[in-house]
Protein backbone atom coordinates (compact mmCIF):
# COMPACT_ATOMS: atom_id res chain seq x y z
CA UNK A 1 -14.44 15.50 -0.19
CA UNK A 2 -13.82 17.68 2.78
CA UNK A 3 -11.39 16.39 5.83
CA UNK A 4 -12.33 17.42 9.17
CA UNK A 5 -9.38 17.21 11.79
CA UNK A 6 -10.35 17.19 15.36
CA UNK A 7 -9.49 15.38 18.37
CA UNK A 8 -12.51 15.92 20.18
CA UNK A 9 -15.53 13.93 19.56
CA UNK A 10 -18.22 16.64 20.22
CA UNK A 11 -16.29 19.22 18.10
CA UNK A 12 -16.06 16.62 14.90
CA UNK A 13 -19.94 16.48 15.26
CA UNK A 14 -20.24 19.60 15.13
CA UNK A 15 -17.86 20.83 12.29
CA UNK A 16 -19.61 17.84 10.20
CA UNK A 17 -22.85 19.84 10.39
CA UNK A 18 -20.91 22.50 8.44
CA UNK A 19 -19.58 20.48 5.42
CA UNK A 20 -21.07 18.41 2.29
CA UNK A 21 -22.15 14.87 3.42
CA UNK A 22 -19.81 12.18 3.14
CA UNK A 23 -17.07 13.96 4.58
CA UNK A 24 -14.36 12.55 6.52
CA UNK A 25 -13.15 12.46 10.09
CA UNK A 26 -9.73 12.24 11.32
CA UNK A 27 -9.23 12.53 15.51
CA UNK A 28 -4.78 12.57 15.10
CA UNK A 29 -3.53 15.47 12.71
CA UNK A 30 -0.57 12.97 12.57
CA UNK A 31 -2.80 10.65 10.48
CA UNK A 32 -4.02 13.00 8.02
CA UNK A 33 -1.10 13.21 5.47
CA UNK A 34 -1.40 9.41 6.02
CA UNK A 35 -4.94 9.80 4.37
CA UNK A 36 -4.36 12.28 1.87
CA UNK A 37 -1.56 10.22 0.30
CA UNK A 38 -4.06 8.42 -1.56
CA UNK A 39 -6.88 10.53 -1.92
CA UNK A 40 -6.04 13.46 -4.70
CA UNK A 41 -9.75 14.21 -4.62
CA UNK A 42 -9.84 15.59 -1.30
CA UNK A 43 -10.47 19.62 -1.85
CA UNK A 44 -10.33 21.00 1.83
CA UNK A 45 -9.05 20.08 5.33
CA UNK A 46 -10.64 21.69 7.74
CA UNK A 47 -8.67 22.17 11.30
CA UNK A 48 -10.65 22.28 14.32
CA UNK A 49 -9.96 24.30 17.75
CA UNK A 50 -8.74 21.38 19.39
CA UNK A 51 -5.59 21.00 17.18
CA UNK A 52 -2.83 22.45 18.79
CA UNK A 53 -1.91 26.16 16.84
CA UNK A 54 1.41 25.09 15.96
CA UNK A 55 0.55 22.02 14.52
CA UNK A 56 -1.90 23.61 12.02
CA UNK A 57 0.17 26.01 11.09
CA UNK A 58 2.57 23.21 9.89
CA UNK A 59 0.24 20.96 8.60
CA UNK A 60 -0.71 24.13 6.38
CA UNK A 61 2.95 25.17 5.30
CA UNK A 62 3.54 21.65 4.73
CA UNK A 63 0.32 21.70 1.97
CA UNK A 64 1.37 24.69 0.79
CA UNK A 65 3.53 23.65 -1.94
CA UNK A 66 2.75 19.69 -1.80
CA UNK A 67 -1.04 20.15 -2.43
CA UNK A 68 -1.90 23.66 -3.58
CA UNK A 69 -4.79 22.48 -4.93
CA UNK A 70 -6.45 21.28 -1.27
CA UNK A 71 -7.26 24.72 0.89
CA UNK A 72 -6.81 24.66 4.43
CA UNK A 73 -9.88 26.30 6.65
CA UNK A 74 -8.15 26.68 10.16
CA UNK A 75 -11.46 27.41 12.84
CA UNK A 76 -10.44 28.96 16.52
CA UNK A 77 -12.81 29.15 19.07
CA UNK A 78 -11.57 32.99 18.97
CA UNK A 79 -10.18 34.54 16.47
CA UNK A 80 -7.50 37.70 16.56
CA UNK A 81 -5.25 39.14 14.52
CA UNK A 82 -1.88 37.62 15.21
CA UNK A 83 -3.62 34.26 14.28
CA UNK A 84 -4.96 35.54 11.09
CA UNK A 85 -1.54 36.82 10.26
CA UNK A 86 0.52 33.60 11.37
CA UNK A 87 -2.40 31.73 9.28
CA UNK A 88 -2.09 33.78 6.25
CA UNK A 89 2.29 33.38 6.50
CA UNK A 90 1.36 29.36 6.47
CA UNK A 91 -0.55 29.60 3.45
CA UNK A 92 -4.18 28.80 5.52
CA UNK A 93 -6.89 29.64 3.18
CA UNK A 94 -9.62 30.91 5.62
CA UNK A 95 -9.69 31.47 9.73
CA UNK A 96 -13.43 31.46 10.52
CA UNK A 97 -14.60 30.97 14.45
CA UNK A 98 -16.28 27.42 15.35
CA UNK A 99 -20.00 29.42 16.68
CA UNK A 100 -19.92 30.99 12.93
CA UNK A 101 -21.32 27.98 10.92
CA UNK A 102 -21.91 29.98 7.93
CA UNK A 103 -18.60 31.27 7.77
CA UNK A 104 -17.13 27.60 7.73
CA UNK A 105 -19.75 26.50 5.07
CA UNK A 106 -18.93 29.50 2.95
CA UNK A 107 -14.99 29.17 3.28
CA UNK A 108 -15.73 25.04 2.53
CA UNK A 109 -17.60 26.26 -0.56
CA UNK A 110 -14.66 28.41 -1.76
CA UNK A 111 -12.47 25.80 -1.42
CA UNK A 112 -14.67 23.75 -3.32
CA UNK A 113 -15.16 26.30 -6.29
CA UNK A 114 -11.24 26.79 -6.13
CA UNK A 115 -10.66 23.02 -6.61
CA UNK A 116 -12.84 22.99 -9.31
CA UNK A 117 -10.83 25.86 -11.02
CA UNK A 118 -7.34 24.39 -10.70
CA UNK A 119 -8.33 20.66 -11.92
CA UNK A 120 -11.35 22.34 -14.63
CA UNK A 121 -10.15 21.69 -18.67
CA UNK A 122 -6.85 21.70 -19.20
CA UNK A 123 -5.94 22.83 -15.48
CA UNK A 124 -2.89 22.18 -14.29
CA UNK A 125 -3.55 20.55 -11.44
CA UNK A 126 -5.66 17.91 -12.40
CA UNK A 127 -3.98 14.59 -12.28
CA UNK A 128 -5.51 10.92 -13.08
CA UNK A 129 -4.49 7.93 -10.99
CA UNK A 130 -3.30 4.77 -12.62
CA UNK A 131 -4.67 1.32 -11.55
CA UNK A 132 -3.04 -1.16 -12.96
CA UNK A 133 -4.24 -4.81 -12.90
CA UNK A 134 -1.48 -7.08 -12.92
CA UNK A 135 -0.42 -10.85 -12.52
CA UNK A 136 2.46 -13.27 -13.66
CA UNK A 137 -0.28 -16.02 -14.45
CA UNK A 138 -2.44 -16.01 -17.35
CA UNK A 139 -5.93 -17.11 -17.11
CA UNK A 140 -6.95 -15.90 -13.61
CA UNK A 141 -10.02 -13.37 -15.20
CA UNK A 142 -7.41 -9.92 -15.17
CA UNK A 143 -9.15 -8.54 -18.26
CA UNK A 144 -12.76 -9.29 -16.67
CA UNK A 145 -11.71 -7.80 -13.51
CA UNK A 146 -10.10 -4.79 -15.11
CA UNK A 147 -13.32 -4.20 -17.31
CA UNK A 148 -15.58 -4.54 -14.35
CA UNK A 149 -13.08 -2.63 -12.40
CA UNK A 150 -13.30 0.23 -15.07
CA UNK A 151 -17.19 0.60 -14.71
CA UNK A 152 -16.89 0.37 -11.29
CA UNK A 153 -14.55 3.60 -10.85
CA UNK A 154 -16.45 5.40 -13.74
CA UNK A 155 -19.29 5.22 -11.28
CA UNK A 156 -21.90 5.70 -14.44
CA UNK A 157 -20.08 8.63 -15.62
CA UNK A 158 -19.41 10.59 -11.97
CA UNK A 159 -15.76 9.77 -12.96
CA UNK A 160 -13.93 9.96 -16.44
CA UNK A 161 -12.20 6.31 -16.66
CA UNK A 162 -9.78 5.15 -19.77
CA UNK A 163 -8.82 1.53 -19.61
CA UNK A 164 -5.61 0.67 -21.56
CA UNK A 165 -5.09 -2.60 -22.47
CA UNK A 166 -1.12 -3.63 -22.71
CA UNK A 167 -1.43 -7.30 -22.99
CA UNK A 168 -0.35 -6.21 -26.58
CA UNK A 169 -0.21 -9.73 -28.13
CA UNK A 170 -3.31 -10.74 -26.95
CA UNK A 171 -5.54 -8.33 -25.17
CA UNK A 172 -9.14 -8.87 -24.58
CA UNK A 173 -10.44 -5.71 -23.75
CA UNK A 174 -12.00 -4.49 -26.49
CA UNK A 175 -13.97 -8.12 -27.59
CA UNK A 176 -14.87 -8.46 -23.42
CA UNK A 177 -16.99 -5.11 -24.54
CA UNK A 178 -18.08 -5.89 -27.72
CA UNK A 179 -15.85 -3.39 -29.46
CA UNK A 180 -14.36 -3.14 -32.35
CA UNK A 181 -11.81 0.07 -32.51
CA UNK A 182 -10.39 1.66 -35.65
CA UNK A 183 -8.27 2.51 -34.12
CA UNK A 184 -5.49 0.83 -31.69
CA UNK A 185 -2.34 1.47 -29.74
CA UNK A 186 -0.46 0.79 -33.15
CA UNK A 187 -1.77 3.46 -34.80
CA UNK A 188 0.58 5.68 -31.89
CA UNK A 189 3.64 4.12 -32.82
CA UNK A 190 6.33 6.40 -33.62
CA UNK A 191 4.71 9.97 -32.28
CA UNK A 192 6.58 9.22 -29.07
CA UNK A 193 7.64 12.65 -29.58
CA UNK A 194 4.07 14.10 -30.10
CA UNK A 195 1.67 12.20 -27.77
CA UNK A 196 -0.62 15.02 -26.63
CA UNK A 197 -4.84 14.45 -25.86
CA UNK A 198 -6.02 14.93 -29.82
CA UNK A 199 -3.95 12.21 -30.93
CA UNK A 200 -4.64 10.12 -28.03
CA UNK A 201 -8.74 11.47 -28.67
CA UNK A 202 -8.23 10.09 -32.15
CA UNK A 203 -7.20 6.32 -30.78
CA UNK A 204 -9.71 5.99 -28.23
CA UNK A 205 -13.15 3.75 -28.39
CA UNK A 206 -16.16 5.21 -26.59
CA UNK A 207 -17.95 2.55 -24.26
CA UNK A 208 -21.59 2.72 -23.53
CA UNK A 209 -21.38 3.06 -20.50
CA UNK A 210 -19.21 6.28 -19.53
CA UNK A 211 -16.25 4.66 -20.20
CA UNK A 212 -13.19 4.95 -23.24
CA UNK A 213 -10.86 1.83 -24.62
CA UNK A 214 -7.49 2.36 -25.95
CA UNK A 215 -7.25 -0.98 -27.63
CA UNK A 216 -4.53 -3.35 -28.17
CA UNK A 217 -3.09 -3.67 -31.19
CA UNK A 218 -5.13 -6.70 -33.34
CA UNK A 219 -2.06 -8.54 -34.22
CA UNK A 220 0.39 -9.96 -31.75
CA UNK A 221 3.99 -9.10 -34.16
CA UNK A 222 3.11 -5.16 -33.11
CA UNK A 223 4.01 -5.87 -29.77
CA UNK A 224 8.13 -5.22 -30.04
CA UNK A 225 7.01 -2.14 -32.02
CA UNK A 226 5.54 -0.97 -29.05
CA UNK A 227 8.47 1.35 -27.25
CA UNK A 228 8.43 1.72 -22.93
CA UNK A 229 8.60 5.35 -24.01
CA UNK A 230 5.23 5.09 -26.50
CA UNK A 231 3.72 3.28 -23.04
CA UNK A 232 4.93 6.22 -20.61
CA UNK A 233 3.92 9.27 -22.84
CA UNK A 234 0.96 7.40 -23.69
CA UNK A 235 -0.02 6.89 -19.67
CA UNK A 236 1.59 10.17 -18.91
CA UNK A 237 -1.19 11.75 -20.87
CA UNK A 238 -3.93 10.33 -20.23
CA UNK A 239 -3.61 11.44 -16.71
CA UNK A 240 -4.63 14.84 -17.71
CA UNK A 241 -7.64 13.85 -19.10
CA UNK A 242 -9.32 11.02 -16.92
CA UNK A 243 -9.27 10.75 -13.31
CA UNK A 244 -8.71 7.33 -13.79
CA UNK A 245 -7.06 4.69 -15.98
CA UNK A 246 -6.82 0.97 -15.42
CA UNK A 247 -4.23 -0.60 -17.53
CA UNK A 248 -4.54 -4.37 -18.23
CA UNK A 249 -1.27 -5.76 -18.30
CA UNK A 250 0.45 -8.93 -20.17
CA UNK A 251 0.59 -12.27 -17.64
CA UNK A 252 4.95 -11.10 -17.56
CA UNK A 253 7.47 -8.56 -16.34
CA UNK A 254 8.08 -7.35 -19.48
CA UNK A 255 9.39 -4.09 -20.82
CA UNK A 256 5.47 -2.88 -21.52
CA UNK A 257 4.38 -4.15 -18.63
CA UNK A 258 7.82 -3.13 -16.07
CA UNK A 259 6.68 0.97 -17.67
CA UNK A 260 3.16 0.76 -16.40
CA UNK A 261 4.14 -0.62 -13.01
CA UNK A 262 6.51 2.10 -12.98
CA UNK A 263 3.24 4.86 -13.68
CA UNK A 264 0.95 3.64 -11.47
CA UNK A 265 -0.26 4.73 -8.35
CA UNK A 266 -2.43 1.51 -7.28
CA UNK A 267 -1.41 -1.79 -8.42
CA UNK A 268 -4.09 -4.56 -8.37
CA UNK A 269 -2.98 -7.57 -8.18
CA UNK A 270 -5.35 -10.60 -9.15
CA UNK A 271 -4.77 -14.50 -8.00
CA UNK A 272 -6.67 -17.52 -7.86
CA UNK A 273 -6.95 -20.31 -4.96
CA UNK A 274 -4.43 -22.64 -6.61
CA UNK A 275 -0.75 -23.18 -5.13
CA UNK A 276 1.01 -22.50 -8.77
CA UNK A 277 -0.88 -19.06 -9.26
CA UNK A 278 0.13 -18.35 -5.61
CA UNK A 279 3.56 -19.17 -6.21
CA UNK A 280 3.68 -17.26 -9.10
CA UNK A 281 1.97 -14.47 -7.51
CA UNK A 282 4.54 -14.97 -4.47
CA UNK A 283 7.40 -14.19 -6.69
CA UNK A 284 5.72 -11.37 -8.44
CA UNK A 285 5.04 -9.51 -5.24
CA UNK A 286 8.59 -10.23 -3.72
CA UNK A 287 9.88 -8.51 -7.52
CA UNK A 288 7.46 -5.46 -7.06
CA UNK A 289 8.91 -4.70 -3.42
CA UNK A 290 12.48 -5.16 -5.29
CA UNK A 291 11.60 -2.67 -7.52
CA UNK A 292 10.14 -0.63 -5.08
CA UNK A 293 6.76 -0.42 -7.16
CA UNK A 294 3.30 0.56 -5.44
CA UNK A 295 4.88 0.09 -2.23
CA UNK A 296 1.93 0.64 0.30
CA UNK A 297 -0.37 0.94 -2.58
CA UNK A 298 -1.07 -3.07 -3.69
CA UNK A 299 -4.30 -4.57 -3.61
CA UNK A 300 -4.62 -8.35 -3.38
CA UNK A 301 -7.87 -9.57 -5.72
CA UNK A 302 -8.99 -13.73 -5.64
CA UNK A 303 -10.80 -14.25 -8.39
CA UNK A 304 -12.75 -17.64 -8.08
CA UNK A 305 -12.20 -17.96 -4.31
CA UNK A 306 -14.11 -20.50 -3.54
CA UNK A 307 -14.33 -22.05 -0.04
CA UNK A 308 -14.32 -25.79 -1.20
CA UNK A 309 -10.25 -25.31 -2.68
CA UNK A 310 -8.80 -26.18 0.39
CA UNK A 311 -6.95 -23.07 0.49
CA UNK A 312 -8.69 -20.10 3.46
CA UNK A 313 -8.41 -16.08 3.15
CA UNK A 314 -5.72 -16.97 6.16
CA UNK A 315 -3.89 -19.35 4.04
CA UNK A 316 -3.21 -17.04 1.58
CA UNK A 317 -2.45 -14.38 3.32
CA UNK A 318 -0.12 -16.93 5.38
CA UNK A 319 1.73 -17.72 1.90
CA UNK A 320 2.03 -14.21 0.32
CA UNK A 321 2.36 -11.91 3.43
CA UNK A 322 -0.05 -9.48 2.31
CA UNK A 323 -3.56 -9.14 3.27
CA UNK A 324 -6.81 -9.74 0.90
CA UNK A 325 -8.80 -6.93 -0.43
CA UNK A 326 -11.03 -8.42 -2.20
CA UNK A 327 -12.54 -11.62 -3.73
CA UNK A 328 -14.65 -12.77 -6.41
CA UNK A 329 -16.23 -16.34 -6.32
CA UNK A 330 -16.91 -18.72 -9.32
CA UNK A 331 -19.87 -17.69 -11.07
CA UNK A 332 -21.11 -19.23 -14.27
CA UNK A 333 -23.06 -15.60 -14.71
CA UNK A 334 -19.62 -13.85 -14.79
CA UNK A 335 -18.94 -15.78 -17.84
CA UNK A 336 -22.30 -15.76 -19.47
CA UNK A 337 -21.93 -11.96 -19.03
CA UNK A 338 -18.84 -11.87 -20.58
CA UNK A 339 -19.64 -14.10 -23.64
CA UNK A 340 -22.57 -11.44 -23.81
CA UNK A 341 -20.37 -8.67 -24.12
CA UNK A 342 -22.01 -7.12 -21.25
CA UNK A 343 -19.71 -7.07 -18.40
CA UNK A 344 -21.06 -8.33 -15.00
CA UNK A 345 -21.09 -4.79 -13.25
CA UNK A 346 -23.49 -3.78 -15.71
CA UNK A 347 -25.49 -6.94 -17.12
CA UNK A 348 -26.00 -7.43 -12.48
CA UNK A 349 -25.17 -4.72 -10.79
CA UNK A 350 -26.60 -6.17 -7.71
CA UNK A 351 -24.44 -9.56 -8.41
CA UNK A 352 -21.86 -10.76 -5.72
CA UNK A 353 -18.79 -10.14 -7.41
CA UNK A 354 -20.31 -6.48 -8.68
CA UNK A 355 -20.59 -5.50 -5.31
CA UNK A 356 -16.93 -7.00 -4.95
CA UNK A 357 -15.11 -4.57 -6.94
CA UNK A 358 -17.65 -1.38 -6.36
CA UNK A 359 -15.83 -1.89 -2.70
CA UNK A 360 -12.61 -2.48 -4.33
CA UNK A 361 -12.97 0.78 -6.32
CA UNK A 362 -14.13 2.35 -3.00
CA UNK A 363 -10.73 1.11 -1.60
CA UNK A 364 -8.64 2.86 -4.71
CA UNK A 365 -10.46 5.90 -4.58
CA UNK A 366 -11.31 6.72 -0.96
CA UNK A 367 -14.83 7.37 -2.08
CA UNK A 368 -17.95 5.31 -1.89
CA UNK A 369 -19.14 4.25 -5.50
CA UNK A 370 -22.89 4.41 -6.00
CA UNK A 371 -24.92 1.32 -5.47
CA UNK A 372 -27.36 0.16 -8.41
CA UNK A 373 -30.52 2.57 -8.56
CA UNK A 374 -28.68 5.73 -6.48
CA UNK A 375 -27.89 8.43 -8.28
CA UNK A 376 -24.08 8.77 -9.77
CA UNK A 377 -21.28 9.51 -6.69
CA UNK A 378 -23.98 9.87 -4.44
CA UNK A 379 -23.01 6.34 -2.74
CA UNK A 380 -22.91 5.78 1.56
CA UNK A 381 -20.12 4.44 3.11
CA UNK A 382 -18.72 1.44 2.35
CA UNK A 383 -17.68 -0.53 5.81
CA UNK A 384 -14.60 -1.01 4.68
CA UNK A 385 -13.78 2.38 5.02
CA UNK A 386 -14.20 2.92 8.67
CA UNK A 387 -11.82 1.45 11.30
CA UNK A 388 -14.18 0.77 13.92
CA UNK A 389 -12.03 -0.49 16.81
CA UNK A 390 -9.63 2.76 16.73
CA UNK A 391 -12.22 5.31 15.19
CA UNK A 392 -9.50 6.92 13.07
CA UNK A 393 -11.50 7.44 9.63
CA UNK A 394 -15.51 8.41 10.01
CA UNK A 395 -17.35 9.68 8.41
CA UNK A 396 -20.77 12.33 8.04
CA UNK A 397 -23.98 10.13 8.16
């Protein structure tokens, strides 16, 4: 999605008449690399008149090499030739004046199309993000919430989504979706050396709906079979082929699990209302900031958060300094979904905890996921995404 920077009001209206709906708005330039940390999708920033010359220029030499594959469109109110040539030193990718609407639209555009060229097949820049859904307890619904998380990122099939499942003595992935692979994991043991996409192509199990399984192995003894190298090259190369892939992890730090956590760029962690989860959960996060893992980048799930517990959203937060991002109350459909092998976000779409992690999966990828009956990525805003009180993030109605 396009960024529009602008710290006038009037000019962000009118530069978000130029560009694709659903674009952003950001009124501090010093917030946008805040916003792009976690959003690789984002194809063009657009600098408006308002922003201070010098600072565009550095915001664009600063893209330059950290995100070739995002084009800068700097717009002037006027436009001469000693900005066109400081522009083109700082790497900007078009200089169009704010009266010329079509000339914004059409540099947006070729920023788009250039975008698409760089992450296309087998382009170099393209890049999946690893969510991985983690927590030191067993029995707190991970697997469900990573399957449900899955569909919810795949977006029915606007994204390409892998899930791998490394709770390698007992993962539930594929039976939660009524698979049953060939093909596993175990079957990539000892090509550490020679993990590329067609072997990785020959493991995976197709989901109906728009999204692939890598399995874990059927037979808990594979597990210590199972190199932290096998899981890195494995991860590593998946990321050129889906934009995202949620690994479901084992209920432990161990060596599996400590090489995912190490890969991933969001970290989901899932708890329930119950003071031995949250002390478990306590000590997981406390290792994680050790280890300097996801920093900035953790989301907190309750699954089963029910009100009648005892234990409050403030509570919680209280206990594990960290603030909730989602939660999922007790539902006897979630399970009768399950047992169905039809996974809740697509046996109800419209159910509670459905539209729980489609706003979870908006969090992760900075993009609205499309609501049941709307067309695939073609989703409104999600409230979460705007900060009302400062009006930092908006976005294009």
């Amino acid at each position: 999605m396009p960024v529009v920077v602008d710290p006038d009001n009037e000019t962000i209206e009118t530069l978000l008449t130029t560009v694709p709906a659903g674009a952003h708005a950001i009124d501090q330039p010093d917030r946008l690399q805040a916003w792009l940390a976690n959003r690789p999708e984002e194809y063009v920033v657009v600098l408006g008149p308002q922003v201070e010359l010098s600072a565009a220029l550095a915001l664009a030499d600063g893209m330059r090499l950290s995100r070739p594959s995002t084009s800068v469109v700097l717009v002037r109110d006027d436009v001469d030739a000693l900005v066109m040539r400081d522009a083109m030193h700082a790497g900007v990718r078009d200089v169009v004046q704010l009266k010329d609407t079509d000339a914004v639209r059409a540099a947006v555009d070729r920023a788009y199309q250039l975008y698409l060229a760089l992450r296309g097949p087998g382009g170099a820049m393209h890049q999946g993000r690893i969510v991985t859904v983690f927590s030191p307890k067993g029995g707190v619904g991970k697997t469900t919430v990573s399957v449900n998380l899955a569909l919810a990122l795949a977006d029915k099939g606007a994204r390409k989504v892998c899930i791998v499942d490394l709770d390698l003595a007992f993962g539930d992935v594929a039976i939660t979706l009524q698979l049953f692979p060939s093909h596993t994991l175990e079957h990539a043991i000892g090509s550490e050396d020679s993990v590329d996409a067609p072997l990785l192509e020959s493991l995976l199990t197709r989901h109906a709906d728009s999204v692939m399984v890598l399995a874990a192995p059927s037979h808990p003894d594979v597990r210590e079979r199972v190199s932290p190298m096998l899981v890195s090259r494995v991860l590593k190369a998946l990321r050129d082929s889906f934009d995202y892939i949620v690994v479901d992890t084992a209920p432990a730090f161990d060596e599996q699990t400590l090489t995912a956590l190490d890969e991933t760029d969001e970290c989901v962690v899932v708890a329930t209302l119950d003071v031995p989860t949250l002390k478990n959960v306590k000590v997981a996060l406390e290792t994680l900031e050790m280890l300097d893992i996801a920093r900035g980048h953790r989301h907190l799930l309750l699954n089963r958060a029910d009100d009648e517990v005892g234990l409050g959203a403030d509570r919680v937060q209280s206990i594990l300094g960290m603030e909730i991002s989602g939660r999922i109350g007790s539902s006897m459909e979630i399970a009768a979904a399950t047992n169905a092998g039809r996974p809740i976000m697509s046996e109800n779409p419209q159910h509670a905890s459905s539209e729980a992690l489609r706003e979870l999966a908006t969090q992760l990828t900075g993009e609205p996921v499309a609501p049941e009956g709307a067309e695939p990525g073609s989703a409104g805003l999600s409230a979460s995404q705007l900060d009302k009180k400062s009006g930092l993030f908006r976005r294009k109605k």
